[in-house]
Protein backbone atom coordinates (compact mmCIF):
# COMPACT_ATOMS: atom_id res chain seq x y z
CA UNK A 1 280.42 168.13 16.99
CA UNK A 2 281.64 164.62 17.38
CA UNK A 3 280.79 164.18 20.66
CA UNK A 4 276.80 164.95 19.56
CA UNK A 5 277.43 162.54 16.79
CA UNK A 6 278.62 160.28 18.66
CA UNK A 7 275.93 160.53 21.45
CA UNK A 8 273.42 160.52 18.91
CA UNK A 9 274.29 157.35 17.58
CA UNK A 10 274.03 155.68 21.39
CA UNK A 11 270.87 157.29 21.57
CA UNK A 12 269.56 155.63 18.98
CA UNK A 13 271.12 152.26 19.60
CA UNK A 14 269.49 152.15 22.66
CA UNK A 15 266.30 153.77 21.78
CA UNK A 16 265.79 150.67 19.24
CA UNK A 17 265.41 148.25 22.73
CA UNK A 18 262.64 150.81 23.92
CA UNK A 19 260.14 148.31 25.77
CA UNK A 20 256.58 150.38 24.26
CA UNK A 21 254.84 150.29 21.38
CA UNK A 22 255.57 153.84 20.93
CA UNK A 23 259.77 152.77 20.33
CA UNK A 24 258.98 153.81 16.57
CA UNK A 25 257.73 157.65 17.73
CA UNK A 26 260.42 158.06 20.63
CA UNK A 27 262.69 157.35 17.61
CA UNK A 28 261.33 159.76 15.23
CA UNK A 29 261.01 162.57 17.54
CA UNK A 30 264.76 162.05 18.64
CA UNK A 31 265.96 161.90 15.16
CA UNK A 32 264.00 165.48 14.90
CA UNK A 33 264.88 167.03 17.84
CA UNK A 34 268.89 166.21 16.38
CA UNK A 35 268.24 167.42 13.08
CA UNK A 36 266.42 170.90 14.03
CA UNK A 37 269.25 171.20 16.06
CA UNK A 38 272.25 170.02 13.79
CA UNK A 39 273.21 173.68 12.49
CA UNK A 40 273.66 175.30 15.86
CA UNK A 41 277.17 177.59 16.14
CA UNK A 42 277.11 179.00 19.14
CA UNK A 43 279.27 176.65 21.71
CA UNK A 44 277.32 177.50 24.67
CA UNK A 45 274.05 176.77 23.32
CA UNK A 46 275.69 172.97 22.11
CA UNK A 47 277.11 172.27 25.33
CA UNK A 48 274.04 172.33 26.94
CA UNK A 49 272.03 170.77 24.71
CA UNK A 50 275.14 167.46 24.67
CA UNK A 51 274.42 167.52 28.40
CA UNK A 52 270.59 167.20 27.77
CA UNK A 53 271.67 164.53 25.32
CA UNK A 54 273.59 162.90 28.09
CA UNK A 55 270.82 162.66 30.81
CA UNK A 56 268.46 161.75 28.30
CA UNK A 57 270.63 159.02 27.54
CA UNK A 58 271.02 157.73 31.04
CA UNK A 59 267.24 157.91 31.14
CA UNK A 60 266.39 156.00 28.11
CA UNK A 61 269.00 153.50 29.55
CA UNK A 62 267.26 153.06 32.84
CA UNK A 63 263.84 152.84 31.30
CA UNK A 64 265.08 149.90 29.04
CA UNK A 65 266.62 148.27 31.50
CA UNK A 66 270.20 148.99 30.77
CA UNK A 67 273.00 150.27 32.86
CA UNK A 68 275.12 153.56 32.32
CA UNK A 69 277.80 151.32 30.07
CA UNK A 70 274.68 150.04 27.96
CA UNK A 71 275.09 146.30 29.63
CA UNK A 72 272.00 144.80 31.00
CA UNK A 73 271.50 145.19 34.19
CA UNK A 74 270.20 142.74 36.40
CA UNK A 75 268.37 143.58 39.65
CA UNK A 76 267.97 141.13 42.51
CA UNK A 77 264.83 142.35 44.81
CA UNK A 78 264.34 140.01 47.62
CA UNK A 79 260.50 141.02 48.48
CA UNK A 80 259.94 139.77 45.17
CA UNK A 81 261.01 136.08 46.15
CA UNK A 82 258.42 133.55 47.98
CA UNK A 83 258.48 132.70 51.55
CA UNK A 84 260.36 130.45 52.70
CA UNK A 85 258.82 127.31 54.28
């Protein structure tokens, strides 16, 4: 049970830098999804939904541009840069 609190709370520390204008609906339906779910007993069923929690986190993080630690990460794409004369 900690570990979901805990996750949740990354989740939505990271969903706040969400780069669309839909950041305030991605929230919502994450706080939702949570709460529907916040009763659940049996262990097997919460496992599985923490690891859903986890890859969704990972996801969210890549989408915003973060790495798995929640740093920025900066990527350095050389067909990107200008010919060289």
């Amino acid at each position: 049970m900690a570990e979901a609190r805990a996750l949740y709370h990354q989740i939505m520390r990271t969903a706040r830098s969400y780069p669309s204008v839909k950041r305030d609906k991605v929230i919502a339906s994450i706080r939702d999804e949570f709460r529907e779910n916040m009763r659940e007993a049996d262990p097997a069923k919460v496992e599985k939904m923490v690891a859903e929690a986890r890859e969704g986190l990972a996801a969210l993080r890549q989408q915003c541009g973060l790495n798995v630690s929640g740093d920025i990460s900066y990527a350095y794409d050389a067909a990107l840069q200008p010919p060289k004369r």
